[in-house]
Every structure is written in C-alpha cells, then in structure tokens.
Protein backbone atom coordinates (compact mmCIF):
# COMPACT_ATOMS: atom_id res chain seq x y z
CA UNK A 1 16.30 10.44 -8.24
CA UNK A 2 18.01 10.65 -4.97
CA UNK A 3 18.94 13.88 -3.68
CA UNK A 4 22.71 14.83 -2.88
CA UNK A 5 24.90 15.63 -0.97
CA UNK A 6 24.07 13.91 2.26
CA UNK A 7 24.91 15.63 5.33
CA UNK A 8 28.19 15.14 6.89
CA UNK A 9 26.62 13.18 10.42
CA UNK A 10 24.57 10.63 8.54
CA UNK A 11 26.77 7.66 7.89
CA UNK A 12 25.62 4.40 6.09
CA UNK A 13 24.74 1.47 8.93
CA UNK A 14 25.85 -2.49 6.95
CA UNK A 15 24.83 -1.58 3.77
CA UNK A 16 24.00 -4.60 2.15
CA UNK A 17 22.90 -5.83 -1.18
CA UNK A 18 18.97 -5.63 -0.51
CA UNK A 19 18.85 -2.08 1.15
CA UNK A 20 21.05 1.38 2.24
CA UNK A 21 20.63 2.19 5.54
CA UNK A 22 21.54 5.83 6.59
CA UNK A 23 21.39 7.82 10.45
CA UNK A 24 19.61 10.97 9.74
CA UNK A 25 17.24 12.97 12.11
CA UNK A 26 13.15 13.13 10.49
CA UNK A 27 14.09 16.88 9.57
CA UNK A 28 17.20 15.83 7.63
CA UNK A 29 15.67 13.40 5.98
CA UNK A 30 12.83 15.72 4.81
CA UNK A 31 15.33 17.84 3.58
CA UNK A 32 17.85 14.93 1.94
CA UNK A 33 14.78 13.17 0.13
CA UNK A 34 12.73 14.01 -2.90
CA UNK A 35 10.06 12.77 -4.45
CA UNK A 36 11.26 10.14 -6.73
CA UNK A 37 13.36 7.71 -4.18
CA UNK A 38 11.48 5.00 -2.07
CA UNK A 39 12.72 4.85 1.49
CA UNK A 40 10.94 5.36 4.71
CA UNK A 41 12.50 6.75 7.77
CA UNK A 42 12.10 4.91 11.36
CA UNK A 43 13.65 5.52 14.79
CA UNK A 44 16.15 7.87 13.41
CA UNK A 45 17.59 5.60 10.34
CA UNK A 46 16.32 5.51 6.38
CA UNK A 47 15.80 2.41 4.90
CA UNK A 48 16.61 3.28 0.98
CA UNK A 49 14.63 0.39 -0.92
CA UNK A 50 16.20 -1.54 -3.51
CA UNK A 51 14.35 -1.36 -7.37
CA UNK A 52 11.51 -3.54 -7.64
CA UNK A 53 10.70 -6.46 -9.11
CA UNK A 54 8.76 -6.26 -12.35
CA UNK A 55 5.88 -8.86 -11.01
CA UNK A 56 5.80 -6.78 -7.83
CA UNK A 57 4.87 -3.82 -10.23
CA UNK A 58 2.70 -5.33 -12.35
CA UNK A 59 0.53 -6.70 -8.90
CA UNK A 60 1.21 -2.95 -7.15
CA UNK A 61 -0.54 -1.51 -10.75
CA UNK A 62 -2.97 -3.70 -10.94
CA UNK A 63 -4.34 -3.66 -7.54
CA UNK A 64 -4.09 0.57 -7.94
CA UNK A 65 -6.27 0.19 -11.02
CA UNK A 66 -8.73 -1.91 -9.31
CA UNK A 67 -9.26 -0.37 -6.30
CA UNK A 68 -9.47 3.27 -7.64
CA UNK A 69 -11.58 2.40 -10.33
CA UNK A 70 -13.32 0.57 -7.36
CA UNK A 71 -13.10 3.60 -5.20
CA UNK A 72 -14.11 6.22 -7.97
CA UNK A 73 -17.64 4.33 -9.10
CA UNK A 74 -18.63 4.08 -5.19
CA UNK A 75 -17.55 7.68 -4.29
CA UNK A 76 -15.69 6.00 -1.03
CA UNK A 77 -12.55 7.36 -1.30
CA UNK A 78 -8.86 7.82 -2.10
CA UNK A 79 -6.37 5.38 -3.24
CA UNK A 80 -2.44 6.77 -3.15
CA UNK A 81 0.80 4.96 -4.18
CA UNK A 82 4.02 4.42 -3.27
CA UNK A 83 6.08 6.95 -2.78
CA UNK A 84 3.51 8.62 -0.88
CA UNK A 85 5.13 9.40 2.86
CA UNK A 86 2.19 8.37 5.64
CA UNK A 87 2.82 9.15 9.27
CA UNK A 88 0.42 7.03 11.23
CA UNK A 89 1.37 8.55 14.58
CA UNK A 90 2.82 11.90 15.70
CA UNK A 91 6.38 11.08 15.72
CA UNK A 92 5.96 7.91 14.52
CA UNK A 93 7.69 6.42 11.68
CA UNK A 94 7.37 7.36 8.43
CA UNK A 95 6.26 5.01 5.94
CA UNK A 96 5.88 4.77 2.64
CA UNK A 97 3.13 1.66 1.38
CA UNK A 98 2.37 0.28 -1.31
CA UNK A 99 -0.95 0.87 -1.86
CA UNK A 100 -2.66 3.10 0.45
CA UNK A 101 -6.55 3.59 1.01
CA UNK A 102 -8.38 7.01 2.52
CA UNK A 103 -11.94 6.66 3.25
CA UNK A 104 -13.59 10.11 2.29
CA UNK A 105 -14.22 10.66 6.02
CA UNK A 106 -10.42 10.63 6.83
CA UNK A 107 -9.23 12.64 3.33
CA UNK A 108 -8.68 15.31 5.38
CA UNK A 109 -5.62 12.97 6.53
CA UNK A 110 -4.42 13.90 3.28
CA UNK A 111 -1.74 17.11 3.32
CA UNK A 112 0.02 18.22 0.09
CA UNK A 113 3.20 16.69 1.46
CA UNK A 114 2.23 13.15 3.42
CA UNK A 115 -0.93 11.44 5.00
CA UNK A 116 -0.58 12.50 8.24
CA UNK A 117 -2.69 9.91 10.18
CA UNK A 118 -3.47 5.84 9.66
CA UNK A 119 -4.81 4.74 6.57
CA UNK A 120 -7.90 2.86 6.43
CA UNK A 121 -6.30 0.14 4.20
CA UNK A 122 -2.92 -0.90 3.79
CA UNK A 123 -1.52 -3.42 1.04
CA UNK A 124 2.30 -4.08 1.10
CA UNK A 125 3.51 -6.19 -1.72
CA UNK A 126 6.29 -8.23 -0.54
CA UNK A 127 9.74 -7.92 -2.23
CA UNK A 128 12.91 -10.37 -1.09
CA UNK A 129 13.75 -7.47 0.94
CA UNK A 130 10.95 -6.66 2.44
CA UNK A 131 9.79 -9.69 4.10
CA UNK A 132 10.29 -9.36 7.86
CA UNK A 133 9.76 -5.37 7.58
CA UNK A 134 6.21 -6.38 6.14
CA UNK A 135 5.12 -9.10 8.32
CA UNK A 136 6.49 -8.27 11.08
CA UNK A 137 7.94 -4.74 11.89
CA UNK A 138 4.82 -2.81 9.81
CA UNK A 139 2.53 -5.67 10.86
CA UNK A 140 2.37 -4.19 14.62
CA UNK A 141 3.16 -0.48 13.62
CA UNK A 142 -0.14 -0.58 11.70
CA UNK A 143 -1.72 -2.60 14.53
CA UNK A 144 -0.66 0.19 17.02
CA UNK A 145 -1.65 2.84 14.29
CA UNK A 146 -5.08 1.70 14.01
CA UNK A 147 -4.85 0.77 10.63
CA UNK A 148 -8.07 -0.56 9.78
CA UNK A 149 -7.28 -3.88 7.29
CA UNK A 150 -3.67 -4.97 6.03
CA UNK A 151 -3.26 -7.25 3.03
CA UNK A 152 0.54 -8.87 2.85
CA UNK A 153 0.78 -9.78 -0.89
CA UNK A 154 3.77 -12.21 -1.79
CA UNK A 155 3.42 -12.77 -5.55
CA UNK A 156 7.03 -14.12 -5.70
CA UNK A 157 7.83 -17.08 -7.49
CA UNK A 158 7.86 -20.22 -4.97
CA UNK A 159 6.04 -18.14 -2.27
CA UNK A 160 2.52 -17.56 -3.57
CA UNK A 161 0.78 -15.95 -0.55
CA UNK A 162 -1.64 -13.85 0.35
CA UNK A 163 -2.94 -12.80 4.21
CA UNK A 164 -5.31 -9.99 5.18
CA UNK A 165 -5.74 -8.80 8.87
CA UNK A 166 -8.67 -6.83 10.20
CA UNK A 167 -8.33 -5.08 13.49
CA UNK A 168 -11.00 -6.59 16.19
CA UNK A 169 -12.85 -4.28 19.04
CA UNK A 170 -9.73 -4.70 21.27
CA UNK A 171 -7.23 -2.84 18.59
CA UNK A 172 -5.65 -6.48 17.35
CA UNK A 173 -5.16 -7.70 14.17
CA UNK A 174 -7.20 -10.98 13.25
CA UNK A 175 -6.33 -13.10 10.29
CA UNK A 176 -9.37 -13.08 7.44
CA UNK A 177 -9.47 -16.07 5.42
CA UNK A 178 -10.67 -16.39 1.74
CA UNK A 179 -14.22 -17.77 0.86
CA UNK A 180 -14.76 -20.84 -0.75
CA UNK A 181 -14.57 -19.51 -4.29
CA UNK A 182 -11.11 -18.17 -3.14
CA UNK A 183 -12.22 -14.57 -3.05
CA UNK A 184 -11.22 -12.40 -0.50
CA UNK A 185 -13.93 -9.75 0.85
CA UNK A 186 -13.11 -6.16 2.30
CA UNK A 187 -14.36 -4.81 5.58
CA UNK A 188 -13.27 -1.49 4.77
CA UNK A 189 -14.48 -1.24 1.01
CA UNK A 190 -17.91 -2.36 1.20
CA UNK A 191 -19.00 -4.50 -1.47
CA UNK A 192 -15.52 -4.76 -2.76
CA UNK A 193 -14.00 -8.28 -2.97
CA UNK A 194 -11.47 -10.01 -5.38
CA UNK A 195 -10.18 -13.37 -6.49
CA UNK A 196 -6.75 -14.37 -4.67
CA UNK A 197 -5.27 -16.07 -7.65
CA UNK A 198 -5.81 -13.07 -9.68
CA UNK A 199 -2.81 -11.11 -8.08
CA UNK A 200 -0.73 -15.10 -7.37
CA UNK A 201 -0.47 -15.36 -11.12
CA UNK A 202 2.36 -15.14 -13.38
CA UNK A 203 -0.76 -13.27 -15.94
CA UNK A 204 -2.54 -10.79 -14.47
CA UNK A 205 -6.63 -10.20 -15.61
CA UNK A 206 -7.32 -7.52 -17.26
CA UNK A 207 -8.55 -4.61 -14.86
CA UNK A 208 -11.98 -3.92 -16.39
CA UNK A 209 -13.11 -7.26 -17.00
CA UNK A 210 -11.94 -7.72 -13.14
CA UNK A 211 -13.88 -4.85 -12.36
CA UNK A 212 -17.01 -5.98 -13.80
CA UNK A 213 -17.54 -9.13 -12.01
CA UNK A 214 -17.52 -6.99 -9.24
CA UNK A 215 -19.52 -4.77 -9.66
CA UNK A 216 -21.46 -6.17 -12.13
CA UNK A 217 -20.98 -5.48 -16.03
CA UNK A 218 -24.39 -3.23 -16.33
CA UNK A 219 -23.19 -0.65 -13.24
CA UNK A 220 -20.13 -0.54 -14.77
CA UNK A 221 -21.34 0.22 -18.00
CA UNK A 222 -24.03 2.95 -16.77
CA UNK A 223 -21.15 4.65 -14.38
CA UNK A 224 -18.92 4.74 -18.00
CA UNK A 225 -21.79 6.18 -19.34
CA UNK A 226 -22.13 8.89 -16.93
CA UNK A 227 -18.59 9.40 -16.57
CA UNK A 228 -18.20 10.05 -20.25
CA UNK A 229 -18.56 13.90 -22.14
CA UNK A 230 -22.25 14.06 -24.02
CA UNK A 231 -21.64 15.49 -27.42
C-alpha cells in the first residue's frame, strides 16, 4: 500500500503509463514510503514501479527459491527480495532489486531497515518498464558500487534473454557467456550454476528437482535429512 498524503513540494514529473515519478528529498521519501510499494529513489526523484507481470513473478520466485535453498544447504549466505531498499553507496541511490544476494562475510551489510552497502549478486528481471533502467542506468551504478555479478533476466515474450556480468580486477563489468550445455555458472556462489532456458520458458521446473541436479539428488536428500525434526 502506498502511504498518503504526499508532501506539499513533491510534485509528479510526466507521469506516464509505465511509471510515477515524484521530487522528494531521501528523508521525505523515507518518511512517504512503506513497506509494501516498489519504488526506488535516485538523484532526488522516486520512480513508483508499475505492477508486475505474472511471468516476471513466477521467474523472480523461482530464482528466490533456488538460490536460497541454494544458499541455505551451503551455509553461504543471504538471499533478500524485492522490496528490500539497498544503498550501495553513501548517498547513493536507493534501489530496490529483484533478487538480492549477501555473502555471510558482508551480512553485516544487512540493517533492520535496508542493505546498506553493495550486494554481492544482483538479478533484475526485466519488465517493459524497466528496460533501459536495468541495462543501462543500474548496469553502471552497480559497476561503480562494486557489485560483484549482475544477471539481466528478460523472460518476456519475443525477448528471451539472459546476460550476466562479472566485475574484472580493474572494477568493470565483463560479459559471461553460457557453457555449451547452456548453463550459466556463478563466480560468486561457488558451485552454483543453472540452465538458461529454465527461467526463458513459458513453464518453469520445479524448484527441487532443479535443485537436485545441482547439487546432486543424494546431498540434497542427506541436507533434508538433517534439516528435518527426529521424532
């Protein structure tokens, strides 16, 4: 829910049918947002987000299965979702991702209200608004940020895509293509890979039976095992 009144000063800036646009100093928009609404403040404007697309749901859930799942068998770390605020630089913009990753080294990155610091993993999901804002304006904000790896998911009908970026000793992003088998292998998750077409389809796999061809069905079944109250 979005919260209201807005303050008098803050006036919308060519609203337009794909996103609300509102001038508003970091403070007032701390005070004007809540929890529930998906917007993201930079260089003293809110971008309000429009509603997402069911696909882009069903990739952003399955992906956040995965990779906590993932994360919670290898004790590596902390995945968070949208709407979770994450302020990569002091002052900096404040975005909210799709997906984010914490490596337990950086989870003290993670305040009660925001990540204050750069993720070590980024994945944005495109929507029809969000196209140039995720290839190109977050793109070199994580790039300055030190972001370790960005995925760009587009599971959109007609624009099946999927590019992933590592950052290279000189700070730069590098473009990481897809093995043969079309699987696509972290740097930051280590052993953690996945099959492109699996978030490209129209039918998503089912999370588990994802997650056991990578890690292998009898680890999974021995970290269920642990995982799960003796009588």
């Amino acid at each position: 829910m979005m919260a209201s009144p807005t303050p008098e000063n803050q006036t919308a800036t060519a609203p337009t049918q794909q996103e609300q646009r509102l001038r508003m100093s970091y403070e007032e928009y701390l005070a004007w947002a809540d929890e529930d609404i998906h917007a993201e403040w930079v260089n003293g404007e809110v971008i309000v987000h429009m509603p997402p697309k069911i696909q882009h749901q069903r990739v952003v859930r399955f992906l956040l299965q995965l990779l906590s799942l993932f994360t919670q068998l290898c004790r590596s770390g902390e995945v968070l979702v949208a709407p979770t605020e994450m302020r990569a630089v002091p002052d900096g913009p404040a975005r909210e991702p799709d997906l984010l990753f914490i490596a337990q080294e950086h989870l003290d990155r993670c305040t009660e209200a925001r990540v204050s610091g750069p993720a070590d993993l980024i994945v944005e999901v495109v929507s029809d608004d969000s196209v140039s804002r995720d290839r190109s304006d977050k793109f070199y904000e994580y790039q300055a940020a030190s972001v370790r790896e960005y995925w760009i998911i587009d599971p959109r009908p007609g624009y099946e895509r999927a590019d992933f970026y590592v950052l290279d000793a000189r700070g730069r992003y590098q473009p990481v293509p897809i093995d043969p088998d079309g699987r696509y292998h972290s740097t930051v998750l280590a052993g953690f890979w996945f099959e492109v077409e699996w978030v490209l389809s129209a039918t998503l796999p089912d999370v588990l039976q994802a997650l056991a061809q990578i890690v292998g069905p009898e680890q999974l079944l021995a970290q269920i095992a642990r995982q799960t109250p003796q009588p």
